[in-house]
N, C-alpha and C. Protein backbone atom coordinates (compact mmCIF):
# COMPACT_ATOMS: atom_id res chain seq x y z
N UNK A 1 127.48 83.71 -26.56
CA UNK A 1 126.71 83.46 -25.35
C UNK A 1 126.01 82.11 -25.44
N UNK A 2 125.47 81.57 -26.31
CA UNK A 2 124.66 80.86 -26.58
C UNK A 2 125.62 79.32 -26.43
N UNK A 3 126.74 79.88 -27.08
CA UNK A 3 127.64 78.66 -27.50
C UNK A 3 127.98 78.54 -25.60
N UNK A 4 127.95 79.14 -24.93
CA UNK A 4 128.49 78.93 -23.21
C UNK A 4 127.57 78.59 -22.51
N UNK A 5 126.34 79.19 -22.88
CA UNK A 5 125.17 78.28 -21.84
C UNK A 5 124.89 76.78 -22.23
N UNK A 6 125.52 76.09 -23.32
CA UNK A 6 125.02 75.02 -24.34
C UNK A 6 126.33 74.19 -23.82
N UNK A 7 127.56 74.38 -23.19
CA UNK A 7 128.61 74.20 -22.59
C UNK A 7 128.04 73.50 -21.15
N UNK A 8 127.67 74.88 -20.49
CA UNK A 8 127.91 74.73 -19.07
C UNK A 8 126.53 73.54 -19.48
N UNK A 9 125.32 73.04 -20.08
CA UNK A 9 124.85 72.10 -19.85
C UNK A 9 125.46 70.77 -19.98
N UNK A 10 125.71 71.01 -20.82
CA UNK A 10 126.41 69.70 -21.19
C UNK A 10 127.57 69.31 -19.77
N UNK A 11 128.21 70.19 -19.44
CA UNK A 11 128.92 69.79 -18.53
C UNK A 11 128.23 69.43 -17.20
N UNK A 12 127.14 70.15 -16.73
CA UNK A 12 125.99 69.75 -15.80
C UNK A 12 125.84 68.20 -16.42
N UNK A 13 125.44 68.17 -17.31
CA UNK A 13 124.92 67.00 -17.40
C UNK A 13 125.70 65.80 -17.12
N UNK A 14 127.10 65.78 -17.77
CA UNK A 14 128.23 65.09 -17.13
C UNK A 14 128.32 64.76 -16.08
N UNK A 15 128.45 66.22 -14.94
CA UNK A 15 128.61 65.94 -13.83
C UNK A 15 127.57 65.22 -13.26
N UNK A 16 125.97 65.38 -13.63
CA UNK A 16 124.81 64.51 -12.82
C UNK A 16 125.33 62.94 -12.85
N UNK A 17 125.43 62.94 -14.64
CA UNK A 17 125.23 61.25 -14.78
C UNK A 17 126.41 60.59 -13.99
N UNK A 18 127.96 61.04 -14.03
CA UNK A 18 129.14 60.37 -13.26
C UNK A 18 128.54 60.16 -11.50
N UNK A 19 127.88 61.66 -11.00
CA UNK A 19 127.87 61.88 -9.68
C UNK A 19 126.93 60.63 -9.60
N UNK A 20 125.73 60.07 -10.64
CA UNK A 20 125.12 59.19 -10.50
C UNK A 20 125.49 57.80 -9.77
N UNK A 21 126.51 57.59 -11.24
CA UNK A 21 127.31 56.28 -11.29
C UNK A 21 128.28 56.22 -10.20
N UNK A 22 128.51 56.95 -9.90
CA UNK A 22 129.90 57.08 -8.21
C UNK A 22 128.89 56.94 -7.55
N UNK A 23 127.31 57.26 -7.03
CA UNK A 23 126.94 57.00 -5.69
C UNK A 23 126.64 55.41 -5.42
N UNK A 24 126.79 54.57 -6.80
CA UNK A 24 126.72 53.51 -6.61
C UNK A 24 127.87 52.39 -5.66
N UNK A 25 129.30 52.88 -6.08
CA UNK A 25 130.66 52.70 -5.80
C UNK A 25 130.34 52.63 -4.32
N UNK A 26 130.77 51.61 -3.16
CA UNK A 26 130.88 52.25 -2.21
C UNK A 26 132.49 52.33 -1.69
N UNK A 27 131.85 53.27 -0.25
CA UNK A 27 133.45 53.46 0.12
C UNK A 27 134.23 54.72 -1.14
N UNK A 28 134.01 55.13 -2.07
CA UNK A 28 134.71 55.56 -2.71
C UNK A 28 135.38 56.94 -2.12
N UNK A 29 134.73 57.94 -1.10
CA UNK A 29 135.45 58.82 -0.24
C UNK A 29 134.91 60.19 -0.97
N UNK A 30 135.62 61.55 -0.88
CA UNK A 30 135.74 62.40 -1.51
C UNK A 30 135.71 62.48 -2.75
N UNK A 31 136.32 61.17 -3.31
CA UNK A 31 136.79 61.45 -4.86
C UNK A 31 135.15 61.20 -5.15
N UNK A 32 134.25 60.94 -4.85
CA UNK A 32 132.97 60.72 -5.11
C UNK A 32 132.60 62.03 -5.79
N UNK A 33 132.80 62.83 -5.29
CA UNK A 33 132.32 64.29 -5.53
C UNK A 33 133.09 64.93 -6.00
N UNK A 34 134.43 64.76 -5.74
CA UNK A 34 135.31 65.76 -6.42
C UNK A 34 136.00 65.24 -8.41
N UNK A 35 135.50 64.08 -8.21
CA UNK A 35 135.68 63.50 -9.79
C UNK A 35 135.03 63.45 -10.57
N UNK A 36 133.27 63.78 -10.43
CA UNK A 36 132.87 63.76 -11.79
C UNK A 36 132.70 65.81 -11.65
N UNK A 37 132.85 66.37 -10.99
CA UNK A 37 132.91 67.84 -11.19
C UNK A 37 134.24 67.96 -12.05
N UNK A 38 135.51 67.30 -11.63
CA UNK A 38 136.67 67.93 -12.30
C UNK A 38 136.46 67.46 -13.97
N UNK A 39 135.99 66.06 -14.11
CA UNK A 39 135.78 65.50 -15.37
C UNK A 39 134.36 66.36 -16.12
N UNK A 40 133.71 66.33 -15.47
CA UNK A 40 132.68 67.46 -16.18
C UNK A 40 133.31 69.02 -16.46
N UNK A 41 134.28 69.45 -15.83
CA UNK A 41 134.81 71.12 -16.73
C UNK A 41 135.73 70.69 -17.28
N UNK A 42 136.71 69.38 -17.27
CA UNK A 42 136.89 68.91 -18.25
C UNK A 42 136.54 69.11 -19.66
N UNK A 43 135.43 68.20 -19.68
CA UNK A 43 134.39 68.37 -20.79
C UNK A 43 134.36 69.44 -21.45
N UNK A 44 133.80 70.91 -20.84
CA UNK A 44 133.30 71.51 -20.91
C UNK A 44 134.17 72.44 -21.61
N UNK A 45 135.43 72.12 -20.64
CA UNK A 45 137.09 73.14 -21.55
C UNK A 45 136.89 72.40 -22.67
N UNK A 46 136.96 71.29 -23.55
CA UNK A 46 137.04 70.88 -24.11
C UNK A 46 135.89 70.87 -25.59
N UNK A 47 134.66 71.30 -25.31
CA UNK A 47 133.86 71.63 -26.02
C UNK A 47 134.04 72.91 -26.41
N UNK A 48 134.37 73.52 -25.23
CA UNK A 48 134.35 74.79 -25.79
C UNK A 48 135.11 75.24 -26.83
N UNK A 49 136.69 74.58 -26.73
CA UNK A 49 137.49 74.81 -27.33
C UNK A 49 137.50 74.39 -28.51
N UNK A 50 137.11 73.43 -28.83
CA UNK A 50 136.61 72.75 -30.39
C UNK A 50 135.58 73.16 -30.74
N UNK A 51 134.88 74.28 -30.12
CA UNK A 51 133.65 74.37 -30.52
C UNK A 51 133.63 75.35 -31.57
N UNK A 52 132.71 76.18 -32.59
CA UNK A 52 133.09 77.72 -32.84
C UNK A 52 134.48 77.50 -34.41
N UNK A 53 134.12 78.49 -35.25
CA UNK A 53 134.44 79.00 -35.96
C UNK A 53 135.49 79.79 -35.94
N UNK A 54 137.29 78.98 -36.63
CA UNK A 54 138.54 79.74 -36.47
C UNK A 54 138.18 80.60 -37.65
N UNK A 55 138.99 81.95 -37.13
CA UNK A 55 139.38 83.19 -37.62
C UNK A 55 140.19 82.61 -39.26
N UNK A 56 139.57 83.31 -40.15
CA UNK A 56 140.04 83.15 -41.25
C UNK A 56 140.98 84.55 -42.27
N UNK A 57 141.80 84.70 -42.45
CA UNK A 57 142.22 85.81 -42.98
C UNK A 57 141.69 85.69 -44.71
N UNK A 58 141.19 87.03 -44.96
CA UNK A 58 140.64 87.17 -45.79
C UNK A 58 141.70 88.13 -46.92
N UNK A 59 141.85 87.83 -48.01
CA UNK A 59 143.15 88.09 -49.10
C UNK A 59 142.02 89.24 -50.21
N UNK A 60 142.86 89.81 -51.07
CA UNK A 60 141.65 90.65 -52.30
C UNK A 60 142.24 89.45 -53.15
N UNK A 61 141.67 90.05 -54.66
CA UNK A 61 141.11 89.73 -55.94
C UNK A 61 142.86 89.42 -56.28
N UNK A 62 143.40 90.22 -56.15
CA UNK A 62 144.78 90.52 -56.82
C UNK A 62 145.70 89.12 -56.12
N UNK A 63 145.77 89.58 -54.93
CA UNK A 63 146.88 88.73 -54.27
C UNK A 63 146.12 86.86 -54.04
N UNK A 64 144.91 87.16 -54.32
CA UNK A 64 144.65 85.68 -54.73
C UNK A 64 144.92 85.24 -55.88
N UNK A 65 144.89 85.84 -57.00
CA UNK A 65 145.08 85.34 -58.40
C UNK A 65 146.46 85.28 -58.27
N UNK A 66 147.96 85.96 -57.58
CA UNK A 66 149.19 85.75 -57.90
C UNK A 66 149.24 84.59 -57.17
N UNK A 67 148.54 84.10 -56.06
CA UNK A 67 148.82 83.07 -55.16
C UNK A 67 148.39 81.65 -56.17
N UNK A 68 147.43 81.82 -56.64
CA UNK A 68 147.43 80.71 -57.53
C UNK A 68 148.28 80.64 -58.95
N UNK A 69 148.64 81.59 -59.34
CA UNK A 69 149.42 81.42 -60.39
C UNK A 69 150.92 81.28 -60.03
N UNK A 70 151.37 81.16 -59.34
CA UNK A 70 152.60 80.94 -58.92
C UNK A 70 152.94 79.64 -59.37
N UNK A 71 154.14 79.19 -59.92
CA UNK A 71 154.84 78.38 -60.42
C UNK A 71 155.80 77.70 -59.24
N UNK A 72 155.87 76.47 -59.34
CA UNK A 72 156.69 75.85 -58.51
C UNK A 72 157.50 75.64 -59.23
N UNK A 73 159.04 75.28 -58.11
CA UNK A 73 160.73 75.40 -58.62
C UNK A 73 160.66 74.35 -59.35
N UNK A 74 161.62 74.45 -59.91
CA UNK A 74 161.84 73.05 -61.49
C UNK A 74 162.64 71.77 -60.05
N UNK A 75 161.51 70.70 -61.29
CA UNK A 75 162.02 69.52 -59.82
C UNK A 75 161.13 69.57 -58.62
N UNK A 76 160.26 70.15 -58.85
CA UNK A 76 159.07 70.07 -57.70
C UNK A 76 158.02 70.00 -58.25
N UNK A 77 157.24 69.34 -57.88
CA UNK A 77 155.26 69.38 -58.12
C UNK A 77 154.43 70.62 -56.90
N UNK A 78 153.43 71.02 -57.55
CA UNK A 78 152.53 71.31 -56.66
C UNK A 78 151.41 70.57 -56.35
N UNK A 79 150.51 71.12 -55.50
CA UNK A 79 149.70 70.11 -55.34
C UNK A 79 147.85 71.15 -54.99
C-alpha cells in the first residue's frame, strides 16, 4: 500500500511540474493536457515496476551444499 500511494505522488508530481512547463508553450492544443498526464503514469508504471523486492526461492541445508559442491565438466572452469 504504501509503496502505491508513494507512486501515485510522484506521478502527481510529474504531472504538475510538465502541466507547468506546457502552460508556458503557446498554441500547443490538447496535447497540453493530455501529455504530461500520459508521461506522468508513465512514470508511475515504471516506478512501480522497479520498485519492491523480487520473489526469491528459498533451497534447504542439503540441496545447497550439493549445489555448491558440484564439479564442473573437464575442460571447463567455474566461476
Amino acid at each position: 500500500m504504501k509503496r502505491v500511494v508513494i507512486t501515485g505522488l510522484i506521478a502527481f508530481g510529474v504531472v504538475a511540474v510538465l502541466a507547468f512547463i506546457f502552460s508556458f508553450v503557446p498554441d500547443f492544443g490538447p496535447l497540453g493536457v493530455i501529455m504530461p498526464a500520459v508521461i506522468g503514469i508513465l512514470v508511475a508504471f515504471m516506478w512501480l515496476s522497479l520498485s519492491g523486492n523480487k520473489r526469491v526461492i528459498k533451497v534447504g541445508a542439503d540441496e545447497r551444499a550439493q549445489a555448491l559442491s558440484a564439479l564442473p565438466p573437464d575442460g571447463k572452469a567455474a566461476i
